[in-house]
PDB file of N, CA and C in Angstrom:
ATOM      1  N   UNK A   1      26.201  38.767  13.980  1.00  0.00           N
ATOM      2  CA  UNK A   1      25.076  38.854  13.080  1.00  0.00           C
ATOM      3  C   UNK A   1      25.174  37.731  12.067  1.00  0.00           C
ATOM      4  N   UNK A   2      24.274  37.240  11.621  1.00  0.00           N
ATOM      5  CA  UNK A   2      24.200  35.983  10.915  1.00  0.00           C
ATOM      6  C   UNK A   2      22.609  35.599  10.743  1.00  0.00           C
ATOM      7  N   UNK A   3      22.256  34.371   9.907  1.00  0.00           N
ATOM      8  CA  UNK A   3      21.170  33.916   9.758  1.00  0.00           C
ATOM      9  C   UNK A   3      21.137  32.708  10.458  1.00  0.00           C
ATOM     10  N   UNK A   4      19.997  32.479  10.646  1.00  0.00           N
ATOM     11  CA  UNK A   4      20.047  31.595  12.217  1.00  0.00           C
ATOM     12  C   UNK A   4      19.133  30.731  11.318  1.00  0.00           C
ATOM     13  N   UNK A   5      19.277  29.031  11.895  1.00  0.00           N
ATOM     14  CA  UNK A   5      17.748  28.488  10.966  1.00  0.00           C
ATOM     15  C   UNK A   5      17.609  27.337  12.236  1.00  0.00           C
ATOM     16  N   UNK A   6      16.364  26.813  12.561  1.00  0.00           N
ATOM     17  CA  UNK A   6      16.325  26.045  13.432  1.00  0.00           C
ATOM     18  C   UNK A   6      16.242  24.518  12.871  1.00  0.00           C
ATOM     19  N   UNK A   7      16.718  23.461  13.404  1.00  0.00           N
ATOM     20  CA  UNK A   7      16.854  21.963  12.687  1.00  0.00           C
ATOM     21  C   UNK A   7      16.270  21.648  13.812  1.00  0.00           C
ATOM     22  N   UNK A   8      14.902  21.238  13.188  1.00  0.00           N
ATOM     23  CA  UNK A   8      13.944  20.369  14.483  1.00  0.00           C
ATOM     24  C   UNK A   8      14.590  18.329  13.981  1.00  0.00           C
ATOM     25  N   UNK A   9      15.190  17.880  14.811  1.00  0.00           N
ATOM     26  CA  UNK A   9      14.910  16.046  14.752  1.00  0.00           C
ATOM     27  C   UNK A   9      15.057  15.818  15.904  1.00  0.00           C
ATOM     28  N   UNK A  10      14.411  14.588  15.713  1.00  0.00           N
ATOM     29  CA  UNK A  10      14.336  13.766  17.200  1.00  0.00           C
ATOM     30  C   UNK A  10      15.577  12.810  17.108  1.00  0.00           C
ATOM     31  N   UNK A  11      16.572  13.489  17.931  1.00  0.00           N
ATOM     32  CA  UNK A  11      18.009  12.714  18.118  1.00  0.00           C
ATOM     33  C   UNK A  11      18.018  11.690  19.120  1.00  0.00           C
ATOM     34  N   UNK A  12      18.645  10.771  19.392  1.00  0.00           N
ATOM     35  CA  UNK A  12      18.433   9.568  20.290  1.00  0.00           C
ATOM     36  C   UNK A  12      19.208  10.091  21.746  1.00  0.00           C
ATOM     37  N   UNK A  13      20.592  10.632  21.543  1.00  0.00           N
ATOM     38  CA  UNK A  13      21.170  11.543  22.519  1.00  0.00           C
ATOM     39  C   UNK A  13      22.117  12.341  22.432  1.00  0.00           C
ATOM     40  N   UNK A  14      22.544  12.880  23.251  1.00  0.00           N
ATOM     41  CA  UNK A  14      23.362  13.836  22.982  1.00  0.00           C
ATOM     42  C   UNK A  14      24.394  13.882  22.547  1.00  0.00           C
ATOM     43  N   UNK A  15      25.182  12.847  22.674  1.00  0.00           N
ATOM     44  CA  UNK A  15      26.239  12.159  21.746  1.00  0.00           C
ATOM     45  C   UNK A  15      26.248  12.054  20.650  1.00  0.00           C
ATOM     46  N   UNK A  16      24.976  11.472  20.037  1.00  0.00           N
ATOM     47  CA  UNK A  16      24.810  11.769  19.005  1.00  0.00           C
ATOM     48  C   UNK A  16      24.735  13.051  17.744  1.00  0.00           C
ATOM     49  N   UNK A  17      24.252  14.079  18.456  1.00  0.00           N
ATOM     50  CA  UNK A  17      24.153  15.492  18.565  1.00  0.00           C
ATOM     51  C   UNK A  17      25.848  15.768  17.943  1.00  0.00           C
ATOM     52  N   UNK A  18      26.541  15.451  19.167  1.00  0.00           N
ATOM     53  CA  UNK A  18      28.183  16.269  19.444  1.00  0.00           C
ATOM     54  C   UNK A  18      28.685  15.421  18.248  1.00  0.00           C
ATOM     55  N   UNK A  19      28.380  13.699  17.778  1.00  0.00           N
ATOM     56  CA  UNK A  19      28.627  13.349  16.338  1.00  0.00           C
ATOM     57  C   UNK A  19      28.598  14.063  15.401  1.00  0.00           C
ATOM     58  N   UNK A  20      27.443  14.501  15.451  1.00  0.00           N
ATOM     59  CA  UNK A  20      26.997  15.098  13.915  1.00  0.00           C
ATOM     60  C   UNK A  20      27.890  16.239  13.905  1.00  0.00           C
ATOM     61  N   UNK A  21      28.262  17.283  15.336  1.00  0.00           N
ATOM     62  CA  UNK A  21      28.991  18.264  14.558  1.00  0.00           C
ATOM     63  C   UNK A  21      30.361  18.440  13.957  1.00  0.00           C
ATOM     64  N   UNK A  22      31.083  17.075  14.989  1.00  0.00           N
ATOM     65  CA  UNK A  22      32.417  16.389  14.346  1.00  0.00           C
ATOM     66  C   UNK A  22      32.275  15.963  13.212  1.00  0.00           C
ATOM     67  N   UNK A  23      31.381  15.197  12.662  1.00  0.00           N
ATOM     68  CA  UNK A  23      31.147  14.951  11.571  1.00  0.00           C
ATOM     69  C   UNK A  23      30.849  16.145   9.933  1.00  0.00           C
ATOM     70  N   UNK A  24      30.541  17.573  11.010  1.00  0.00           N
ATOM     71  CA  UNK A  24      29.847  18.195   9.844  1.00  0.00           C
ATOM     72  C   UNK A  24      31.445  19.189   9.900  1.00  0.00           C
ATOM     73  N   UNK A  25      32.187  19.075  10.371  1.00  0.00           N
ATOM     74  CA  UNK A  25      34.027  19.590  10.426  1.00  0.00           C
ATOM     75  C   UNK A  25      34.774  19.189   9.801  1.00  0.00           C
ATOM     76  N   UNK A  26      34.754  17.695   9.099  1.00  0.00           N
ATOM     77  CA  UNK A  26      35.426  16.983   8.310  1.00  0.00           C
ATOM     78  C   UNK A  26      36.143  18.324   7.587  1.00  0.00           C
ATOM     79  N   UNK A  27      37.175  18.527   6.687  1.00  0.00           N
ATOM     80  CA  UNK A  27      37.793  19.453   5.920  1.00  0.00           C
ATOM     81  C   UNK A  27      37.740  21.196   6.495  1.00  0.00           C
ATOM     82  N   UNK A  28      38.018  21.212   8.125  1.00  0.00           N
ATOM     83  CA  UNK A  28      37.402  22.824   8.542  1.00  0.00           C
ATOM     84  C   UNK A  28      38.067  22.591   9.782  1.00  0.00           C
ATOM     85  N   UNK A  29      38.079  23.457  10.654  1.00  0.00           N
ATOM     86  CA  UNK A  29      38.464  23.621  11.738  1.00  0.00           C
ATOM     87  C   UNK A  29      37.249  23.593  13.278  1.00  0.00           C
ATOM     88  N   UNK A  30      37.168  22.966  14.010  1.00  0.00           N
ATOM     89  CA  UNK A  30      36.171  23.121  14.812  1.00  0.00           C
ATOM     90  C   UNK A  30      36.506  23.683  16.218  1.00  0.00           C
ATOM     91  N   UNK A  31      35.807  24.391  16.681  1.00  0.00           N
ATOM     92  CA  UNK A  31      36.447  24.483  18.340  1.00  0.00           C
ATOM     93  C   UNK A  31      34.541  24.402  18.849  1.00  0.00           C
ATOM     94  N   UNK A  32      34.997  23.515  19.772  1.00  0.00           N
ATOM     95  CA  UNK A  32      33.700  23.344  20.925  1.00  0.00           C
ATOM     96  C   UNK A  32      34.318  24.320  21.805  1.00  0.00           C
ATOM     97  N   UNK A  33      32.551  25.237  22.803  1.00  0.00           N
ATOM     98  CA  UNK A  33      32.484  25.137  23.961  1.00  0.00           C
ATOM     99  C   UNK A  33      31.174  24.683  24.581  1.00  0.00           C
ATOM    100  N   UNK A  34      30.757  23.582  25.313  1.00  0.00           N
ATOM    101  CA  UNK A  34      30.090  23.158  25.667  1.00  0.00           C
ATOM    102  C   UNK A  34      29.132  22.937  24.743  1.00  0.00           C
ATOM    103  N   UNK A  35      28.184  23.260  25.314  1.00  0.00           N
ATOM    104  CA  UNK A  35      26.780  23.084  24.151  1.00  0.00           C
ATOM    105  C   UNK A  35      26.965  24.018  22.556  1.00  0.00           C
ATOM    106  N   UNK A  36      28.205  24.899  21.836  1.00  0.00           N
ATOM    107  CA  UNK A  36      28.308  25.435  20.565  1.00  0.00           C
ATOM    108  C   UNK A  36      29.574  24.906  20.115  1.00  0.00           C
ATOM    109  N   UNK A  37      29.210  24.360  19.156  1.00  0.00           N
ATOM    110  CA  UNK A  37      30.773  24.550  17.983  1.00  0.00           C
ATOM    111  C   UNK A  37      30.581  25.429  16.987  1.00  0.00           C
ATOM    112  N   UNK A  38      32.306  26.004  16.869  1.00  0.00           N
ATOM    113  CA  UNK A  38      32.184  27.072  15.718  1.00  0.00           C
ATOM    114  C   UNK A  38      33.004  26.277  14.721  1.00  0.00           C
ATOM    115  N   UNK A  39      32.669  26.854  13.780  1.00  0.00           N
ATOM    116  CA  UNK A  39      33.479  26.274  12.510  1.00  0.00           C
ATOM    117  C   UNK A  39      34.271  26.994  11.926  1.00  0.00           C
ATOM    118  N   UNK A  40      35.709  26.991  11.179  1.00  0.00           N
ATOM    119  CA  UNK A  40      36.560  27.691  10.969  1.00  0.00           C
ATOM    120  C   UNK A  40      36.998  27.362   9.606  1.00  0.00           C
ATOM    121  N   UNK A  41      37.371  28.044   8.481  1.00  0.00           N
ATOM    122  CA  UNK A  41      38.116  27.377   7.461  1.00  0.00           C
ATOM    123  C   UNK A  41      39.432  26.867   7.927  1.00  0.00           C
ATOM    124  N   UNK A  42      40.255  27.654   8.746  1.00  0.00           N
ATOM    125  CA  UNK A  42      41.184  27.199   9.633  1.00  0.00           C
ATOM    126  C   UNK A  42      41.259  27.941  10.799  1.00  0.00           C
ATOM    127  N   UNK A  43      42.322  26.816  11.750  1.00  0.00           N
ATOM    128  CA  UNK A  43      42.567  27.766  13.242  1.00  0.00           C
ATOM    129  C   UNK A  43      42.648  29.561  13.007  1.00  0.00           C
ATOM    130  N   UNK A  44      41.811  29.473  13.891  1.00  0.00           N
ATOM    131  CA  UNK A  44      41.565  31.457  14.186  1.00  0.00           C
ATOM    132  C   UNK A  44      42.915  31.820  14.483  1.00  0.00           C
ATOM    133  N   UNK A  45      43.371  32.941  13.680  1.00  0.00           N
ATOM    134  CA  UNK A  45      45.031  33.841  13.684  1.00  0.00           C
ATOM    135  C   UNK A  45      44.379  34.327  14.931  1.00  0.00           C
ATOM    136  N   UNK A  46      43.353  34.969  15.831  1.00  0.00           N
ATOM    137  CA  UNK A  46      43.384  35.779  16.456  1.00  0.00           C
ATOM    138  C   UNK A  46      42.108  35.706  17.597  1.00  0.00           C
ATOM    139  N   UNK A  47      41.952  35.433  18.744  1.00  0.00           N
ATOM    140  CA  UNK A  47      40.610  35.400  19.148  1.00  0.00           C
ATOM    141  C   UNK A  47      39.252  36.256  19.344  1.00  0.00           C
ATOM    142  N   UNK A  48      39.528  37.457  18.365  1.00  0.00           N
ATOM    143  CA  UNK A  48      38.625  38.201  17.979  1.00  0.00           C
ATOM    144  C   UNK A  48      38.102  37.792  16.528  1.00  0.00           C
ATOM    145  N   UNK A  49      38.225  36.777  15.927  1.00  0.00           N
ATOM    146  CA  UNK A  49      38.069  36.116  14.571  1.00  0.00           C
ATOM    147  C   UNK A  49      36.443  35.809  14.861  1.00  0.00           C
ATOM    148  N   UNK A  50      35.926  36.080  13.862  1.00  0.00           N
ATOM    149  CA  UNK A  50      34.586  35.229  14.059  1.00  0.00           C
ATOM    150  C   UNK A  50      34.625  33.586  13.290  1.00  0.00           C
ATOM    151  N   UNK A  51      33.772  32.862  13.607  1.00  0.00           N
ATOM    152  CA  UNK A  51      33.623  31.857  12.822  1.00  0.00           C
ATOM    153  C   UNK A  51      32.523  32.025  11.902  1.00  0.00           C
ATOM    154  N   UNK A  52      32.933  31.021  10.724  1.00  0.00           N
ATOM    155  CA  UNK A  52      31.467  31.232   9.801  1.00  0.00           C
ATOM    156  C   UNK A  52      30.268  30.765   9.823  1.00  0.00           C
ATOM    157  N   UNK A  53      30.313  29.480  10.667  1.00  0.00           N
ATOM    158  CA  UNK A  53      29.542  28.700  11.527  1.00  0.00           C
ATOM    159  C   UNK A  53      29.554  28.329  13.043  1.00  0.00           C
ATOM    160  N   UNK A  54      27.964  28.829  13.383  1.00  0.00           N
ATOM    161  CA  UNK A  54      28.129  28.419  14.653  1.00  0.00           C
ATOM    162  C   UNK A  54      27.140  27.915  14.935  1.00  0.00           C
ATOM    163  N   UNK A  55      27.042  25.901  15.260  1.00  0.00           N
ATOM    164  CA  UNK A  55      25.790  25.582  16.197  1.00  0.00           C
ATOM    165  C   UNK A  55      25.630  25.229  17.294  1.00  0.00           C
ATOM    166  N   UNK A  56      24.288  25.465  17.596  1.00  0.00           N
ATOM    167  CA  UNK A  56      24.267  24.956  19.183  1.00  0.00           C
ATOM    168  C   UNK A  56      23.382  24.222  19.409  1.00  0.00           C
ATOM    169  N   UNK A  57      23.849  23.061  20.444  1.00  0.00           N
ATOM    170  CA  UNK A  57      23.091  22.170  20.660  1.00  0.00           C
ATOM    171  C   UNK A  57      21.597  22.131  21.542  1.00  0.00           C
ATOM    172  N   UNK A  58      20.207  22.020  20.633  1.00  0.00           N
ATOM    173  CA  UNK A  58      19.380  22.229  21.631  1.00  0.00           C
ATOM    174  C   UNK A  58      18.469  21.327  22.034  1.00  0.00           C
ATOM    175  N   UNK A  59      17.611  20.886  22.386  1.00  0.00           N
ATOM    176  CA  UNK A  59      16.667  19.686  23.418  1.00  0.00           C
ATOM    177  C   UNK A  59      16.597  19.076  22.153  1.00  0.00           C
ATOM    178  N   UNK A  60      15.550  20.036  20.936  1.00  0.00           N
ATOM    179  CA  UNK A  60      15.071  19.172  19.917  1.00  0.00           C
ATOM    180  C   UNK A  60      15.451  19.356  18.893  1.00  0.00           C
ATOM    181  N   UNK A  61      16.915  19.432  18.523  1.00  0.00           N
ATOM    182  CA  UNK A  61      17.931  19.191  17.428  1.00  0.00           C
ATOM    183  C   UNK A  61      19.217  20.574  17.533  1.00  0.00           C
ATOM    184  N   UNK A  62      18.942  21.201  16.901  1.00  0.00           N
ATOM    185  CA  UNK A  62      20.321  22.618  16.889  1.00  0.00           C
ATOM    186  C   UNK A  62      19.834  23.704  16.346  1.00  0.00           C
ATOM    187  N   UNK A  63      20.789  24.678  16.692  1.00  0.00           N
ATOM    188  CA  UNK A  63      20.194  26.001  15.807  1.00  0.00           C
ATOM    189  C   UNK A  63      21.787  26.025  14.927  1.00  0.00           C
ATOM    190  N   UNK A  64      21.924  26.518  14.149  1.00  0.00           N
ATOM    191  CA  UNK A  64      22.718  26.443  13.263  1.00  0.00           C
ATOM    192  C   UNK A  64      22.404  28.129  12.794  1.00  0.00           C
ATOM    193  N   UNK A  65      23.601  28.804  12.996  1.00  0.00           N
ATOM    194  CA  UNK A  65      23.895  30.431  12.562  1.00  0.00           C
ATOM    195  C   UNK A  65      24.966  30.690  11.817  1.00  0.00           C
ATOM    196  N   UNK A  66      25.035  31.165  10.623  1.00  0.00           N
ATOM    197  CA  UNK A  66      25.312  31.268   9.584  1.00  0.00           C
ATOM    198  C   UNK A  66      26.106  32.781   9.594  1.00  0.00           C
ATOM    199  N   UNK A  67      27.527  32.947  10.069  1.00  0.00           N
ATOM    200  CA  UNK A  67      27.815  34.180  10.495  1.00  0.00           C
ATOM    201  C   UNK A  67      28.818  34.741   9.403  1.00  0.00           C
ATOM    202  N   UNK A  68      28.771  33.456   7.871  1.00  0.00           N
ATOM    203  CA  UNK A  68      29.600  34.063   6.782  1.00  0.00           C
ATOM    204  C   UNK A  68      29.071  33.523   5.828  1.00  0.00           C
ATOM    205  N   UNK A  69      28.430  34.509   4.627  1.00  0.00           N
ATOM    206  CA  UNK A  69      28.176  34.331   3.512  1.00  0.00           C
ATOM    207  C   UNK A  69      29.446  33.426   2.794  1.00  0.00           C
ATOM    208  N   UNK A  70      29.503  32.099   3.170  1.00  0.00           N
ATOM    209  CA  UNK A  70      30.468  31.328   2.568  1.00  0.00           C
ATOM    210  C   UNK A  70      30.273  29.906   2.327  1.00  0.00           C
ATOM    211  N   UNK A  71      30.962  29.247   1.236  1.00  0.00           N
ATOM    212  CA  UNK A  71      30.263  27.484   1.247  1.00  0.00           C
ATOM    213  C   UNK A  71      30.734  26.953   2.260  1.00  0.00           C
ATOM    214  N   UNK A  72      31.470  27.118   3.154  1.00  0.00           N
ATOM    215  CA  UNK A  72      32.085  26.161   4.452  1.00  0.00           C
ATOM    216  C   UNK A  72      30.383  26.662   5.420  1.00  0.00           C
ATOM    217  N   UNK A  73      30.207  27.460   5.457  1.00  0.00           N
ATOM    218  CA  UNK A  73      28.997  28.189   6.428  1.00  0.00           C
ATOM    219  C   UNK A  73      27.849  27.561   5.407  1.00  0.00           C
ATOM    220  N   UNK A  74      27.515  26.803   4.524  1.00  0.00           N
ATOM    221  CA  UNK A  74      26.147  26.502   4.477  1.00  0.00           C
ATOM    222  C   UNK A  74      26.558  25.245   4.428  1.00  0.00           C
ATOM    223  N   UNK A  75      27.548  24.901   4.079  1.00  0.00           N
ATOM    224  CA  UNK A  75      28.477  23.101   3.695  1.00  0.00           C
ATOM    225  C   UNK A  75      27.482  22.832   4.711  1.00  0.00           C
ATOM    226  N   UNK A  76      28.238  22.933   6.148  1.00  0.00           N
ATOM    227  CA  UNK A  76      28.010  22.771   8.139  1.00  0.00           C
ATOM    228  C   UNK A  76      26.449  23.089   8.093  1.00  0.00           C
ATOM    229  N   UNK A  77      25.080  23.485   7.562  1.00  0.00           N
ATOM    230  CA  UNK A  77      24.133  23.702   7.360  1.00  0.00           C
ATOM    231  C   UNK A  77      23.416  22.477   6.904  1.00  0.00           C
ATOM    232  N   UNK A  78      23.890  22.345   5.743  1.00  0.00           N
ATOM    233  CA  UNK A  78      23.678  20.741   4.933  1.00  0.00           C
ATOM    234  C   UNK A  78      23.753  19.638   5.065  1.00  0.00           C
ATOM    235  N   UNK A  79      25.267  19.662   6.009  1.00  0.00           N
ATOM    236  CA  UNK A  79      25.650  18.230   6.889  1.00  0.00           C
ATOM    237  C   UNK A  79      24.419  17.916   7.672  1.00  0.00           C
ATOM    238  N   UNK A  80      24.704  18.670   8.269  1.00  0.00           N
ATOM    239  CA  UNK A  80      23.941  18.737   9.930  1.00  0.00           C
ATOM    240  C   UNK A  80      22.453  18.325   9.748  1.00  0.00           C
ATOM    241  N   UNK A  81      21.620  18.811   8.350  1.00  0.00           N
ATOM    242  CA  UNK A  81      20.073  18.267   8.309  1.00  0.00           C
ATOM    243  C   UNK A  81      20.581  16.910   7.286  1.00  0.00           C
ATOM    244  N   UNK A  82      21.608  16.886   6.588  1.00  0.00           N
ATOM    245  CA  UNK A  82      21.360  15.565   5.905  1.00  0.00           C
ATOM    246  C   UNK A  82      21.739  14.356   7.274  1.00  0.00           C
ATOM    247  N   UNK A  83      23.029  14.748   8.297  1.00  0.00           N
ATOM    248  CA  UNK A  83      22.876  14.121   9.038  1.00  0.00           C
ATOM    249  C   UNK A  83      21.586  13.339  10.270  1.00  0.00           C
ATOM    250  N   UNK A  84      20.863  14.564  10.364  1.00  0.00           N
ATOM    251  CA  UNK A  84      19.729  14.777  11.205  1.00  0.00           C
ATOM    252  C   UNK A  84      18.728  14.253  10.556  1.00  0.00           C
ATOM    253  N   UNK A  85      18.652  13.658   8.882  1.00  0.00           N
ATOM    254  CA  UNK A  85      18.098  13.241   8.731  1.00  0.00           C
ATOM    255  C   UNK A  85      17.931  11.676   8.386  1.00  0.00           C
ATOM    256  N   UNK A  86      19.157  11.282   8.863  1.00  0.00           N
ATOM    257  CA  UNK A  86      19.138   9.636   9.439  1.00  0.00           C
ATOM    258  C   UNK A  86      18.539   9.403   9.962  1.00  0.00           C
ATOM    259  N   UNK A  87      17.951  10.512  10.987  1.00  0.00           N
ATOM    260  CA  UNK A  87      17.591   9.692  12.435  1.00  0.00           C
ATOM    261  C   UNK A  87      16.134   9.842  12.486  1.00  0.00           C
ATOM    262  N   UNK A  88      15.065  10.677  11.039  1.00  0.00           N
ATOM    263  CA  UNK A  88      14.315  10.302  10.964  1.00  0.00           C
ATOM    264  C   UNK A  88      13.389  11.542  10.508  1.00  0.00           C
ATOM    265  N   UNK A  89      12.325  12.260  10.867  1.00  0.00           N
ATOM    266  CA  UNK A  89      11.554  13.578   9.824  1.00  0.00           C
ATOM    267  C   UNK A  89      12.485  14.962  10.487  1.00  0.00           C
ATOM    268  N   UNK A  90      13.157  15.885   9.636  1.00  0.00           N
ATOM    269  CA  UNK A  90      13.674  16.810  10.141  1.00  0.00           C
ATOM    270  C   UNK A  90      12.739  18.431   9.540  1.00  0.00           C
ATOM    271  N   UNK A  91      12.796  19.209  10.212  1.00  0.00           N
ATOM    272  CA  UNK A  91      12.209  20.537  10.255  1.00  0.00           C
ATOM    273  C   UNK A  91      13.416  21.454   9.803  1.00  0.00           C
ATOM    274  N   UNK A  92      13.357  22.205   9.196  1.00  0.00           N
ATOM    275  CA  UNK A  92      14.149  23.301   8.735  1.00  0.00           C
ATOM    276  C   UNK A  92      13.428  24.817   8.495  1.00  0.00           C
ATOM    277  N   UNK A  93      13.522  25.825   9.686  1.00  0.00           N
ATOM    278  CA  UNK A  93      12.794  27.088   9.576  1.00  0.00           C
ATOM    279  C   UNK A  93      13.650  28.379   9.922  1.00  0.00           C
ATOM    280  N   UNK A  94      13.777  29.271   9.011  1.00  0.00           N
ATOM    281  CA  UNK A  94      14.684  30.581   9.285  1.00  0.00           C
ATOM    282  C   UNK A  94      14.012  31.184  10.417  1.00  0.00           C
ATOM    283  N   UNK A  95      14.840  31.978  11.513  1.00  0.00           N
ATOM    284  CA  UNK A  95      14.455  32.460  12.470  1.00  0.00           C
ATOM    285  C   UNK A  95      15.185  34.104  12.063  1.00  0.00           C
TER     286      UNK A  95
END
């Protein structure tokens, strides 16, 4: 359970995409699987841990879910559209 928000930009590719979320990990813990990274304050003690962030990569930018009322969980929120917004007009809508 979490708040979900959708980040509409027009990314150049998908690489770029998997940038931004390395980029939005700087000071946190990240684990990819495929198309989601979760974000961690640190490595999970346990693999029933949730993360506080989790996005996923989609055609026309990410969804970004917000699964801990915490600043690391909106930090990874902030990155991700200030990043997304290099690349040119970005959308931001709660789902």
């Amino acid at each position: 359970m979490g708040v979900d928000y959708r980040v509409k930009a027009a990314l150049p590719s998908r690489a770029v995409a998997e940038g931004f979320c390395r980029k939005a990990a700087i000071g946190c813990h990240l684990q990819v699987d495929g198309e989601r990274a979760d974000f961690y304050p640190a490595p999970p003690s346990a693999p029933t841990e949730w993360p506080h962030a989790s996005v996923s990569i989609a055609a026309d930018g990410f969804v970004v879910c917000l699964l801990a009322n915490s600043d690391l969980a909106r930090q990874v929120l902030g990155c991700i559209v200030q990043l997304a917004a290099g690349e040119g007009v970005v959308t931001v809508e709660e789902l």
